[in-house]
N, C-alpha and C. Protein backbone atom coordinates (compact mmCIF):
# COMPACT_ATOMS: atom_id res chain seq x y z
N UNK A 1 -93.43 -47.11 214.99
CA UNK A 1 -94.45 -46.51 214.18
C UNK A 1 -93.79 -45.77 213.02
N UNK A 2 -94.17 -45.94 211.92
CA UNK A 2 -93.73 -45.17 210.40
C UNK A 2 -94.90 -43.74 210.33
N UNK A 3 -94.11 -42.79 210.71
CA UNK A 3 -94.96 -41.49 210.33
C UNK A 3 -94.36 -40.76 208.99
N UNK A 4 -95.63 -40.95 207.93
CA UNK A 4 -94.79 -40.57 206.51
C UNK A 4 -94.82 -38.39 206.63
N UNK A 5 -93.46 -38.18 205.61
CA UNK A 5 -93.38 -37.17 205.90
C UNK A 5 -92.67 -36.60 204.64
N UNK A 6 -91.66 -35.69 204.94
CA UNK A 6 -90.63 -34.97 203.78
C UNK A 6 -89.49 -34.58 204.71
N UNK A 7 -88.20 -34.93 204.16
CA UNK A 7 -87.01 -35.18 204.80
C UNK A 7 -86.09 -34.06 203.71
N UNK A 8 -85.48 -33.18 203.50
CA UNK A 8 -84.93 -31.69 203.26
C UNK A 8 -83.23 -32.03 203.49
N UNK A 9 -82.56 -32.39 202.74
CA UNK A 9 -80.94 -32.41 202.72
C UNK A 9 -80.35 -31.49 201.82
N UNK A 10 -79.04 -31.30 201.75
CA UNK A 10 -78.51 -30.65 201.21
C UNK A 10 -76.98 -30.97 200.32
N UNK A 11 -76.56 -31.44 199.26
CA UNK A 11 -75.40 -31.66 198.83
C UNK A 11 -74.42 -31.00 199.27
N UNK A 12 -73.28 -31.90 199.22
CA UNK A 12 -71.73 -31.30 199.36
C UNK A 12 -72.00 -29.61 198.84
N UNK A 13 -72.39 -29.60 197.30
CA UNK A 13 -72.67 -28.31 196.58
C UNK A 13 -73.49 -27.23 197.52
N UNK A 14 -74.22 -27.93 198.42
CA UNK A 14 -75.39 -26.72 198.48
C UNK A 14 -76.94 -27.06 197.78
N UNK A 15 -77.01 -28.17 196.92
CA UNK A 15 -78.48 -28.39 196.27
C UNK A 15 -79.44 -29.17 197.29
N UNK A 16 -80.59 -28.66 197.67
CA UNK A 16 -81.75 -28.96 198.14
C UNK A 16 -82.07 -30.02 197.09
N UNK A 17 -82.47 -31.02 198.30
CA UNK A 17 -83.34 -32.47 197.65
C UNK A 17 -84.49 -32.64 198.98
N UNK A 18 -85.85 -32.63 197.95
CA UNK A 18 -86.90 -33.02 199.17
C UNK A 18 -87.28 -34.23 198.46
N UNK A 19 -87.13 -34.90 199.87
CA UNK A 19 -87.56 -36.27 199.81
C UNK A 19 -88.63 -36.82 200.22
N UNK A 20 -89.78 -37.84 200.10
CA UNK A 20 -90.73 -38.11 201.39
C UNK A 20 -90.03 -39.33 201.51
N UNK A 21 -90.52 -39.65 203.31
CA UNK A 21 -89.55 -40.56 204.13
C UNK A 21 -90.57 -40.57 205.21
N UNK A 22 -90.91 -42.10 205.43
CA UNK A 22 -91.46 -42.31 206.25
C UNK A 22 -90.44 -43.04 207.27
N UNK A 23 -89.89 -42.47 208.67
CA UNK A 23 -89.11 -42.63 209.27
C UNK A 23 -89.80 -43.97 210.62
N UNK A 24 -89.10 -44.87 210.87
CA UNK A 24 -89.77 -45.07 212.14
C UNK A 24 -89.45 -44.43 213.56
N UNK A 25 -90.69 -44.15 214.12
CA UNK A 25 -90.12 -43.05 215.08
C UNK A 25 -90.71 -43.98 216.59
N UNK A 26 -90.11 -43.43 217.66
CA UNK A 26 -90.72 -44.27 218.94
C UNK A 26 -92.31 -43.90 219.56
N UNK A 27 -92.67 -45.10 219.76
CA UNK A 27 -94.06 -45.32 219.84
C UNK A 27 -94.37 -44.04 220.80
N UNK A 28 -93.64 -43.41 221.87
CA UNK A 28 -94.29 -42.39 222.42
C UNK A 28 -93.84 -40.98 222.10
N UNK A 29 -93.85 -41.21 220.40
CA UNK A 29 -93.84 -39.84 219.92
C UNK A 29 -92.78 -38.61 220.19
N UNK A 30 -91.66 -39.21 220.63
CA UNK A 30 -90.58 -37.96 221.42
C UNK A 30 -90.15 -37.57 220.56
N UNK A 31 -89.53 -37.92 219.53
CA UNK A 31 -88.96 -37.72 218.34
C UNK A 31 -87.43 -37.27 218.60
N UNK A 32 -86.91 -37.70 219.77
CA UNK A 32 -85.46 -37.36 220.42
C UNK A 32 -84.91 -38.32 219.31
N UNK A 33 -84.73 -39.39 218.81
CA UNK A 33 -83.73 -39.77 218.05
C UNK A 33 -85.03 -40.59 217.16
N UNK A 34 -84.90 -41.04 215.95
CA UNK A 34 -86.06 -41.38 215.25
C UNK A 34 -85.01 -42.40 213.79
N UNK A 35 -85.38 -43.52 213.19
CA UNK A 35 -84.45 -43.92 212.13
C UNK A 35 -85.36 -44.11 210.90
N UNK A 36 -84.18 -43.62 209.86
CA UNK A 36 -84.66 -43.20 208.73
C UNK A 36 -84.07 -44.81 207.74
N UNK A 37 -84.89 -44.93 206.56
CA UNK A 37 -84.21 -46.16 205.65
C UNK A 37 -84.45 -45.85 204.37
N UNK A 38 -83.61 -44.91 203.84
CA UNK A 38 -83.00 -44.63 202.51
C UNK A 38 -82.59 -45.74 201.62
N UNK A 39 -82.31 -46.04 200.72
CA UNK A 39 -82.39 -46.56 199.50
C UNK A 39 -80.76 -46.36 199.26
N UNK A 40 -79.64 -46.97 199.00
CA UNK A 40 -77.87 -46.37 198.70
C UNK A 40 -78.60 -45.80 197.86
N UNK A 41 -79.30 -45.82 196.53
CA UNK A 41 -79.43 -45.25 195.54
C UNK A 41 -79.82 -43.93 195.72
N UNK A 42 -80.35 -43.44 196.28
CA UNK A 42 -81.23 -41.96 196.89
C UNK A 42 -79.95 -41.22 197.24
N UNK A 43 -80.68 -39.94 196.49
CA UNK A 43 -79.79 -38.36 196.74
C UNK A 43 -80.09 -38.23 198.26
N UNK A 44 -80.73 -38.97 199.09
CA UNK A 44 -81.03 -38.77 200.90
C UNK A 44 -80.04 -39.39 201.04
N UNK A 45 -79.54 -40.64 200.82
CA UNK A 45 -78.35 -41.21 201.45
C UNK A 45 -77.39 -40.42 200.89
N UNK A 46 -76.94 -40.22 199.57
CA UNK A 46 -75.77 -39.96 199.49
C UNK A 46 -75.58 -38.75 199.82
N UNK A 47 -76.87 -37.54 200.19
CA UNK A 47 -76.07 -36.12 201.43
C UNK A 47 -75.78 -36.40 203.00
N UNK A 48 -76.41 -37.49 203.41
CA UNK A 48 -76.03 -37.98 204.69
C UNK A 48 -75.28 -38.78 204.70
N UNK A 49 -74.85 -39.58 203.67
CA UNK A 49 -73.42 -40.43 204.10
C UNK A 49 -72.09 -39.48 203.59
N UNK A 50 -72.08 -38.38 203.32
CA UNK A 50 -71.45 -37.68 202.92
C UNK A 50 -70.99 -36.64 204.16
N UNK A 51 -71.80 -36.57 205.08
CA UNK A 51 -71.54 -35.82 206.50
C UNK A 51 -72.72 -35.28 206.31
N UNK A 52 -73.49 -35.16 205.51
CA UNK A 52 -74.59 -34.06 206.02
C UNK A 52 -75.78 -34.42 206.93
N UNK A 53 -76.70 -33.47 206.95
CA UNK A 53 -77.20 -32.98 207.85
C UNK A 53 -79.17 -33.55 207.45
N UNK A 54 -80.11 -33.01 208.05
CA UNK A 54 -81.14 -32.92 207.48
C UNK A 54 -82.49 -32.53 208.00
N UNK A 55 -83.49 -32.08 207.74
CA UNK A 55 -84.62 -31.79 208.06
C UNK A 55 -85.91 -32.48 207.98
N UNK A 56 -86.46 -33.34 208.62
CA UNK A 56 -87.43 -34.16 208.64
C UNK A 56 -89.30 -33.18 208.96
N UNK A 57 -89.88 -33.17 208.14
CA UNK A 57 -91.27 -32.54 207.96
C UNK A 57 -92.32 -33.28 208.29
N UNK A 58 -92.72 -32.88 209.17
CA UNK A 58 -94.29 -33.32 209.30
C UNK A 58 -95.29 -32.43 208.21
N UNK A 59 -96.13 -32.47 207.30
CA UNK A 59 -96.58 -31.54 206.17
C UNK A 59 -98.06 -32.80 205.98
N UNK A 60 -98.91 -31.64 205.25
CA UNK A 60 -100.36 -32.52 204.85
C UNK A 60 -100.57 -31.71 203.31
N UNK A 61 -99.28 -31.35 203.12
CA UNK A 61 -99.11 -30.77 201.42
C UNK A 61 -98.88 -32.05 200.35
N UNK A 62 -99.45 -32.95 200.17
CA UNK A 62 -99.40 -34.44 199.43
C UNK A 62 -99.16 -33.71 198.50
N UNK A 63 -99.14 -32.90 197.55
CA UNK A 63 -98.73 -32.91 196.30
C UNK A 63 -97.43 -32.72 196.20
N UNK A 64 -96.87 -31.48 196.93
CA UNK A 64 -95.31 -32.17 197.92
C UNK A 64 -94.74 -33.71 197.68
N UNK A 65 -95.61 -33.98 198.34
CA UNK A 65 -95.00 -35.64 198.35
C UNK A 65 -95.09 -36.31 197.18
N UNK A 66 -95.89 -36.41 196.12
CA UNK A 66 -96.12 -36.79 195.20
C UNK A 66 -95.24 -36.13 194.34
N UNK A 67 -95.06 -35.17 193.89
CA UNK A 67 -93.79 -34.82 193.38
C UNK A 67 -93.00 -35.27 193.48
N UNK A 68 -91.87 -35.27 194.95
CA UNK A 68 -91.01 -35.89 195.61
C UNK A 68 -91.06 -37.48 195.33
N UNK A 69 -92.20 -38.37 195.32
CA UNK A 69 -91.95 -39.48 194.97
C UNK A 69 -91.63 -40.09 193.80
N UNK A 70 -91.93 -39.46 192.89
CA UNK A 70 -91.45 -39.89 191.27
C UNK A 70 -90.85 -39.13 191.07
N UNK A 71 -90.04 -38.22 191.74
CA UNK A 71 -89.49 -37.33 191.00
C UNK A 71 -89.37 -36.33 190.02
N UNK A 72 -90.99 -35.71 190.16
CA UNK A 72 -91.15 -34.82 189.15
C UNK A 72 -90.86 -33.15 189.75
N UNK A 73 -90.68 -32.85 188.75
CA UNK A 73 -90.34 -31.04 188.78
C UNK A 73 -91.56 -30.58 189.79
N UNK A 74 -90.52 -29.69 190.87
CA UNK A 74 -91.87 -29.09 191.56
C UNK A 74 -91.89 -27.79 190.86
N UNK A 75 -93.16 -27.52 191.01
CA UNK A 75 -93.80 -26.33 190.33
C UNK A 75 -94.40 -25.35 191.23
N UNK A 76 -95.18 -24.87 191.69
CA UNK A 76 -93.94 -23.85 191.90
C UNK A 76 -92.84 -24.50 192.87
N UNK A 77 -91.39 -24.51 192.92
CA UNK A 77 -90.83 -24.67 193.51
C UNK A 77 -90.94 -24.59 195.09
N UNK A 78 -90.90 -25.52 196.47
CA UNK A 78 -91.80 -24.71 197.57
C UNK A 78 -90.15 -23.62 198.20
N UNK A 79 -91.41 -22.81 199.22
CA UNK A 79 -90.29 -21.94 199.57
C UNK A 79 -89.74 -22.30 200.94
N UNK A 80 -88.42 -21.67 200.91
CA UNK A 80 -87.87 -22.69 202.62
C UNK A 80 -87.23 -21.41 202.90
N UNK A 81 -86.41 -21.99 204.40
CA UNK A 81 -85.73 -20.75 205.08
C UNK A 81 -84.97 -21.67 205.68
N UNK A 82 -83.61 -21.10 206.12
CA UNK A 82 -82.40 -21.83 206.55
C UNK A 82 -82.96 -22.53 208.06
N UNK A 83 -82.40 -23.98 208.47
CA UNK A 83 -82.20 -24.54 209.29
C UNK A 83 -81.79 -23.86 210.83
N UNK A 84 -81.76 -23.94 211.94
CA UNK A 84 -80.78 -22.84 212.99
C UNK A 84 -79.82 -24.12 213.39
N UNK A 85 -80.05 -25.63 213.73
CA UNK A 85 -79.23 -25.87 214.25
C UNK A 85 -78.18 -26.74 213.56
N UNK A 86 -78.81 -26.80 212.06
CA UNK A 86 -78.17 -28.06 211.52
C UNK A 86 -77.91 -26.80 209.80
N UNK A 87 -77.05 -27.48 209.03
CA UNK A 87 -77.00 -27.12 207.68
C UNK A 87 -77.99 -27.84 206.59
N UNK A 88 -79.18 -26.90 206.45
CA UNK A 88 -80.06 -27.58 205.89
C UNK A 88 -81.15 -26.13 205.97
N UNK A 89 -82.55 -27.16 205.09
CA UNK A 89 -83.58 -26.39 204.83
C UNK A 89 -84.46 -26.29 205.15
N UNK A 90 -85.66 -25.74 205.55
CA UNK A 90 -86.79 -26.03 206.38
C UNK A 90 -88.14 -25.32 205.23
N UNK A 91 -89.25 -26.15 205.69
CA UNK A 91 -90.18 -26.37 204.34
C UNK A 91 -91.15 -25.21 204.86
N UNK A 92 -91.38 -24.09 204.38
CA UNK A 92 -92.31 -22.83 204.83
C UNK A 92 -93.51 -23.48 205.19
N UNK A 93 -94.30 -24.35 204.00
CA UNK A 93 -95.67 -24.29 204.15
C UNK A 93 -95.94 -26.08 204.94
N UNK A 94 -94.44 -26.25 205.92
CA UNK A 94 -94.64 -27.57 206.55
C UNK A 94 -95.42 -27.47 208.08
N UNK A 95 -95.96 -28.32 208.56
CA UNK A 95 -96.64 -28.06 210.07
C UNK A 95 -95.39 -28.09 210.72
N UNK A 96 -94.87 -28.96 211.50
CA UNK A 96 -93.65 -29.29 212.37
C UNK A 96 -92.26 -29.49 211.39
N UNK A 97 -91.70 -29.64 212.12
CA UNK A 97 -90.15 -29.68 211.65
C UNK A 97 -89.19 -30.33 212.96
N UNK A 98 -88.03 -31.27 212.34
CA UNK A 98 -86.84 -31.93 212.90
C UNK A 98 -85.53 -31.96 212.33
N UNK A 99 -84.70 -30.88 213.16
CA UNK A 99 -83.66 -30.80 212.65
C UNK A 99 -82.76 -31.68 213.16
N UNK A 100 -82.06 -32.45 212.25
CA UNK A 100 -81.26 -33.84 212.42
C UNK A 100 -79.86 -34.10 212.00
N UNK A 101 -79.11 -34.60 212.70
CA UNK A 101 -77.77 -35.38 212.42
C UNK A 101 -77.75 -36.47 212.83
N UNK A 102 -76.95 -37.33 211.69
CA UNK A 102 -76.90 -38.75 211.88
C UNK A 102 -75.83 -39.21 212.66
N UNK A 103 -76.51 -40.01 213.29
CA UNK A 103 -75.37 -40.76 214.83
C UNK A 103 -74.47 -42.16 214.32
N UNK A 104 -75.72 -42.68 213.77
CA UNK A 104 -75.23 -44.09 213.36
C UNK A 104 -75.81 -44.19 211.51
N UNK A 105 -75.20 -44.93 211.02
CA UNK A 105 -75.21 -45.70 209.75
C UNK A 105 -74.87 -46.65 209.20
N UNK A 106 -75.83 -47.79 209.05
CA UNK A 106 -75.89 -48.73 208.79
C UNK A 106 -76.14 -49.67 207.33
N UNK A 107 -74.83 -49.64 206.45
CA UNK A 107 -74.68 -49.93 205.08
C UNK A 107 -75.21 -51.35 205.08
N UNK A 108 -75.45 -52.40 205.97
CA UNK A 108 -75.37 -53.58 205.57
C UNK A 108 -76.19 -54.17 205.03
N UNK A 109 -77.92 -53.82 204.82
CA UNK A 109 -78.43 -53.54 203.63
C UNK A 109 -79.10 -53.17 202.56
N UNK A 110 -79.81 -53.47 201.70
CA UNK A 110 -79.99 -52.45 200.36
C UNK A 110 -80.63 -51.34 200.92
N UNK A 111 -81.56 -51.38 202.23
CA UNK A 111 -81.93 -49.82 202.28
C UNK A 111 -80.66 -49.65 203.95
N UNK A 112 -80.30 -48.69 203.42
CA UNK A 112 -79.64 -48.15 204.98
C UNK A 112 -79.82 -47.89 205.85
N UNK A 113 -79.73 -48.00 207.39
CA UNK A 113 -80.58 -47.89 207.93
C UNK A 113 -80.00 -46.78 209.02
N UNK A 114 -80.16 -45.24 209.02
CA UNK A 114 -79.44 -44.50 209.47
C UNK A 114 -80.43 -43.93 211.09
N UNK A 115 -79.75 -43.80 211.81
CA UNK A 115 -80.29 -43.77 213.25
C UNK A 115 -80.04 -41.80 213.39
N UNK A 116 -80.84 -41.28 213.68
CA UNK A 116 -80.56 -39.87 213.57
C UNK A 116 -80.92 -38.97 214.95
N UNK A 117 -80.08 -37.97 215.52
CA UNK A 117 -80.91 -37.52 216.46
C UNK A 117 -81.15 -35.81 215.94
N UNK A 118 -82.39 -35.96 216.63
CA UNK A 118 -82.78 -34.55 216.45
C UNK A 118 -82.13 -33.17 217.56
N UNK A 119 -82.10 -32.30 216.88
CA UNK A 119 -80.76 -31.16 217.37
C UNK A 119 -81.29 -29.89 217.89
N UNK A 120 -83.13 -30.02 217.00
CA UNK A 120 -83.91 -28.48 216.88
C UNK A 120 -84.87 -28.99 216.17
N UNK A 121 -85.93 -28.29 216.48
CA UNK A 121 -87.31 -28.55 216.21
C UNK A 121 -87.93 -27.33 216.17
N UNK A 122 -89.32 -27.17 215.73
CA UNK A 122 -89.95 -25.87 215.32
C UNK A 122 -91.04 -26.40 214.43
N UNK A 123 -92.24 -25.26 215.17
CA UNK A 123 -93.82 -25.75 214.74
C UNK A 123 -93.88 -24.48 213.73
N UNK A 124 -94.49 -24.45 212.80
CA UNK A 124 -94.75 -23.30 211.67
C UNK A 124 -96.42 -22.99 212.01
N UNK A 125 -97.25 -24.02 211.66
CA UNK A 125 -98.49 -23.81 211.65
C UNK A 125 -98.78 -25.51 212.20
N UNK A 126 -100.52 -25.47 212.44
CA UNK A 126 -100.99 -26.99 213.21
C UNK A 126 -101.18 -28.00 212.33
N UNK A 127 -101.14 -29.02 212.52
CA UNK A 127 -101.45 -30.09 211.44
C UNK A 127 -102.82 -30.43 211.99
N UNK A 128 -103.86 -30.35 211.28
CA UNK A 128 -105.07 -30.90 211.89
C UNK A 128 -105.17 -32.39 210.91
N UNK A 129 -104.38 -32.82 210.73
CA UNK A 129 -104.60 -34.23 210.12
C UNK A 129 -104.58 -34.35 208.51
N UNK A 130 -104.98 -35.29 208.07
CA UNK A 130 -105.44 -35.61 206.82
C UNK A 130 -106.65 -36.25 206.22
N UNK A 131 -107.19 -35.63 205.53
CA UNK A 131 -108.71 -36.07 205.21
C UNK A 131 -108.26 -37.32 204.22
N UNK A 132 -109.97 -38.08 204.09
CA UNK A 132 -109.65 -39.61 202.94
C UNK A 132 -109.21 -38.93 201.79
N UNK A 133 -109.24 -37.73 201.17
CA UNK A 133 -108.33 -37.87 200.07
C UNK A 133 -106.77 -37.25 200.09
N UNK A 134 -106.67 -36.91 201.21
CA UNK A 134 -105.17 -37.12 201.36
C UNK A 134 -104.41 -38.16 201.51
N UNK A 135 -104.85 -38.93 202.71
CA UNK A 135 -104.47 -40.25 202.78
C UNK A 135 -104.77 -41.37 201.38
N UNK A 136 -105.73 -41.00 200.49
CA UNK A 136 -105.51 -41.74 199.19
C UNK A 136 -103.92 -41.20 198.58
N UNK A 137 -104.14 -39.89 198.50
CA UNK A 137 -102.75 -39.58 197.78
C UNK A 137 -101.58 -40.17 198.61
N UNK A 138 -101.15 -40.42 199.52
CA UNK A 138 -100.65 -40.51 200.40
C UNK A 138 -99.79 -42.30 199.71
N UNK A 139 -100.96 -42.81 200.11
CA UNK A 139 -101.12 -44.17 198.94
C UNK A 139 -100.83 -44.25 197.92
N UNK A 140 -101.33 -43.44 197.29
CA UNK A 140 -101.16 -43.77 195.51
C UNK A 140 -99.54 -43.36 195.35
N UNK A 141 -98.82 -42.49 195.99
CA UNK A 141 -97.61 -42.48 196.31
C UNK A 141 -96.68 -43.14 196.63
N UNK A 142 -96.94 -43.90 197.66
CA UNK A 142 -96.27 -45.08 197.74
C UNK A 142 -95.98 -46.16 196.48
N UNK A 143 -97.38 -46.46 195.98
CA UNK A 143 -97.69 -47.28 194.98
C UNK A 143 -97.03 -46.89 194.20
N UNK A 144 -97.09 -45.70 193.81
CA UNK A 144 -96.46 -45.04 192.43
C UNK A 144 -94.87 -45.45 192.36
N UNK A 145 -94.11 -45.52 193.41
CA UNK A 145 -92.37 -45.87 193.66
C UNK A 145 -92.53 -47.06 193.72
N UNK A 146 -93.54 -48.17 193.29
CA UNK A 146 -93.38 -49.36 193.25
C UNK A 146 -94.12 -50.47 191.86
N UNK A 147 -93.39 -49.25 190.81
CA UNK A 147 -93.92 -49.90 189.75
C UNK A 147 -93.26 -51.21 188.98
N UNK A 148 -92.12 -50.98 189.27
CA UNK A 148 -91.31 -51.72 189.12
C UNK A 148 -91.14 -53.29 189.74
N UNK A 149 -92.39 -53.46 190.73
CA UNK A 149 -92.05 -55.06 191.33
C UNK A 149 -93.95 -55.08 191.62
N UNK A 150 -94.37 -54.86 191.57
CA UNK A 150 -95.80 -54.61 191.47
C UNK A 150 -96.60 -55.02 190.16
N UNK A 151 -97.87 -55.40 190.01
CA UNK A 151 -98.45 -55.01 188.82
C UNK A 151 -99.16 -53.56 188.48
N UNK A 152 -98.89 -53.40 187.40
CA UNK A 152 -99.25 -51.66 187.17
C UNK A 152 -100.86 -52.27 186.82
N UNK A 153 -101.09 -52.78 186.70
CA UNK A 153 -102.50 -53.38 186.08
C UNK A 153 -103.52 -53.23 187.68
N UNK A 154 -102.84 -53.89 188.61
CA UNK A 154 -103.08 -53.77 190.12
C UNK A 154 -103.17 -52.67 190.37
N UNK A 155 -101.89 -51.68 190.15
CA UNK A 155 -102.14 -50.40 191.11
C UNK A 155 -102.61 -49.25 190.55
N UNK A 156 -103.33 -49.21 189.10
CA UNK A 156 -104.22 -48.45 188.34
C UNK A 156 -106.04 -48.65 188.94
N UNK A 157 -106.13 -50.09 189.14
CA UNK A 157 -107.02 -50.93 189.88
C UNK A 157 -107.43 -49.86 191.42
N UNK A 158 -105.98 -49.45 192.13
CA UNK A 158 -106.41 -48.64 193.43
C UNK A 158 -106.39 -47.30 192.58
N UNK A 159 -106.04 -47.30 192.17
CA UNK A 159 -106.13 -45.38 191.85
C UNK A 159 -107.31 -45.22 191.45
N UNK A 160 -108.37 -46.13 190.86
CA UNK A 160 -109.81 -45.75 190.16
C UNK A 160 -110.35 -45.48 191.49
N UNK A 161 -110.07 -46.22 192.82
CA UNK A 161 -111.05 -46.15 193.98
C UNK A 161 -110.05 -45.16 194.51
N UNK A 162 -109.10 -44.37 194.39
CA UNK A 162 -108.64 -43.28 195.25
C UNK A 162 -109.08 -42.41 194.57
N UNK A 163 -109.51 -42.17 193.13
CA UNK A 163 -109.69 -41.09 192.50
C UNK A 163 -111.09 -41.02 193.14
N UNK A 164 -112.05 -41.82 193.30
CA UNK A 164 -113.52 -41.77 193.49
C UNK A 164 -113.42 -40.70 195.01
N UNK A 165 -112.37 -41.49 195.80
CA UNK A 165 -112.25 -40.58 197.08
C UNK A 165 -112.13 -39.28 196.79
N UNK A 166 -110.93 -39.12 196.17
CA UNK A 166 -110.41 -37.77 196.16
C UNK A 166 -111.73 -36.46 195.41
N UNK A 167 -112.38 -37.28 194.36
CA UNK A 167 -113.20 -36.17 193.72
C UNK A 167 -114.35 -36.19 195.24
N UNK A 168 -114.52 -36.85 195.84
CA UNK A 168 -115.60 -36.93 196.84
C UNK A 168 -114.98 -35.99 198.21
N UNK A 169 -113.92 -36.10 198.18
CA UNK A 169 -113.46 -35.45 199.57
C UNK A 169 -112.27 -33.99 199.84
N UNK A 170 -111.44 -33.93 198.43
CA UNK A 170 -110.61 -33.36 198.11
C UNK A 170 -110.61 -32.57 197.53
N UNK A 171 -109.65 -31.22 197.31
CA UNK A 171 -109.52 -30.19 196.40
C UNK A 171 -108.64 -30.06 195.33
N UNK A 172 -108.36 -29.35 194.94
CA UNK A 172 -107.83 -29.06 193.36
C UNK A 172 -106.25 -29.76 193.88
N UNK A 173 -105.07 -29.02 195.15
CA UNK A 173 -103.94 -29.71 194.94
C UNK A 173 -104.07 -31.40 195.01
N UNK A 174 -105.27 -32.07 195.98
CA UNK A 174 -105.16 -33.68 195.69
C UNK A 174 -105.47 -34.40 194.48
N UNK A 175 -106.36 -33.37 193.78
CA UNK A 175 -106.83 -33.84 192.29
C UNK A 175 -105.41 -33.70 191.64
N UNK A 176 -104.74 -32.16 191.51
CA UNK A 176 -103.59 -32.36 190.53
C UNK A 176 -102.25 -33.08 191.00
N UNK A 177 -102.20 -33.66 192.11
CA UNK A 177 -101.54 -34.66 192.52
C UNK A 177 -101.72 -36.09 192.52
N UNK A 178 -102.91 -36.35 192.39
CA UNK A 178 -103.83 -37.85 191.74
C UNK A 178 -103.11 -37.86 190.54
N UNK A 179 -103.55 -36.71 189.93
CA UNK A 179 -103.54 -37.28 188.58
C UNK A 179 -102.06 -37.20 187.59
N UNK A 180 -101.13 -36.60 188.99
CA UNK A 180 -99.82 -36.22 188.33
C UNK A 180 -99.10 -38.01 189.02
N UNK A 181 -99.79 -38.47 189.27
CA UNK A 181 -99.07 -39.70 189.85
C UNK A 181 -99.64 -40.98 188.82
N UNK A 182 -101.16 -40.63 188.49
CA UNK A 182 -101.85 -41.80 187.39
C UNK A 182 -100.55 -41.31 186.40
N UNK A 183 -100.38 -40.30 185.52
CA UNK A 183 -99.54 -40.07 185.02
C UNK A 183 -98.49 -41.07 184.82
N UNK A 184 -97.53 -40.88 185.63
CA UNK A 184 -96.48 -41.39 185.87
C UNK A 184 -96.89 -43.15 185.91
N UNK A 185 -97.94 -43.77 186.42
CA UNK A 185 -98.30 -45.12 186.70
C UNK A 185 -98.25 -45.42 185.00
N UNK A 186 -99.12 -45.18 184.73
CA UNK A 186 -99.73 -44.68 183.10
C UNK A 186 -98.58 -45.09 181.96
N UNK A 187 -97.63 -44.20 182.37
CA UNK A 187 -96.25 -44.21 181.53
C UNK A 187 -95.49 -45.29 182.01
N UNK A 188 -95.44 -45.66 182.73
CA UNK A 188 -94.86 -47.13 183.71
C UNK A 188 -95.49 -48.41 182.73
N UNK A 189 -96.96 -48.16 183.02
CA UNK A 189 -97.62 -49.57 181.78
C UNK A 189 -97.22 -49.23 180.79
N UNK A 190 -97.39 -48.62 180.53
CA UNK A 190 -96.69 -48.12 178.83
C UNK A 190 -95.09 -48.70 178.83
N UNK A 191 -94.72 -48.16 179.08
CA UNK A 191 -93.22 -48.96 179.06
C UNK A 191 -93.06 -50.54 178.99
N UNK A 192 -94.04 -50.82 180.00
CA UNK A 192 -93.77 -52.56 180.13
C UNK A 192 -94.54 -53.40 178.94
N UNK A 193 -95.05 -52.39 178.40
CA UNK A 193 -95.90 -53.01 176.93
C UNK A 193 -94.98 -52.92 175.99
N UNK A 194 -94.57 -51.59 175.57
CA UNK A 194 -93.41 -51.78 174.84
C UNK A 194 -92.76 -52.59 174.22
N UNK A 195 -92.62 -52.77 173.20
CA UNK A 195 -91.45 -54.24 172.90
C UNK A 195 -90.11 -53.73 172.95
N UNK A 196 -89.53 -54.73 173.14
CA UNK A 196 -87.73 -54.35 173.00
C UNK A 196 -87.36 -53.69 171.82
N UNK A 197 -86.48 -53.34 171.38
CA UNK A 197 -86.07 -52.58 170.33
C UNK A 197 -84.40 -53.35 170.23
């Protein structure tokens, strides 16, 4: 089972990178060892193939994630507090938390496929789920990191029917996370219209 989430590493330096990462975890939920599939390209692989460490989030903060997926500036920055069992960060306003080191790693291919066990765990507050316009954002997120092999023409197509959700079911952070992701889609078509130069 893929439970999507936000995964919290830390550089050689010390710099916090939040990632979302939908890990596959075992069907009866133990979360004793769980595997993650990073991208070589991702600041997630290269603090864990580096020796580090990491923090895996259960959270229903989608704008979080939406940030994290295109990579835009978080605003306010969120606030964390140190790890206890691992070197790493833990997300204040996350429901659950998994503190992790990687056992195994597996370069062979394009996404890596790193096998991790968990070390320490800790509940902050409950997750009572996600309403339809979270789970739209949730989506349009995904979509959004896949502009590049996708049609943007297509996945503007779902965002008109996630936006319909979100104004129907959602509040101000899923709206300014909708629309910080059309954004980014937006500028994606734009680009591919573009002529060469």
């Amino acid at each position: 089972m893929i439970l999507e989430g936000l995964v919290t590493t830390l550089s050689p330096d010390g710099e916090l990178n939040i990632a979302p990462m939908g890990p596959k975890i075992p069907a009866d939920l133990s979360m004793g060892t769980f595997i993650l599939r990073p991208y070589k390209t991702s600041t997630t692989y290269r603090n864990l193939k580096d020796g580090g460490e990491g923090v895996f989030h259960v959270s229903d903060d989608v704008l979080l994630l939406a940030q994290g997926a295109i990579g835009a500036p978080f605003d306010p920055y969120p606030e964390t507090f140190p790890a206890k069992s691992v070197a790493g960060r833990v997300l204040l306003n996350a429901c659950r938390y998994y503190e992790f080191r990687p056992i195994v790693v597996d370069d062979a291919d394009e996404r890596t496929t790193i096998l991790v066990e968990t070390v320490g765990e800790g509940r902050i507050r409950d997750f009572l789920g996600l309403n339809r316009a979270k789970h739209a954002v949730v989506e349009a997120a995904i979509l959004a990191t896949r502009t590049a092999f996708l049609p943007v023409d297509e996945i503007l197509a779902e965002y008109r029917k996630f936006s319909t959700i979100v104004d129907k079911t959602g509040g101000p952070p899923e709206r300014r996370a909708l629309d910080l992701l059309t954004d980014h889609v937006r500028r994606a078509a734009d680009a591919v219209k573009a002529p060469a130069s």
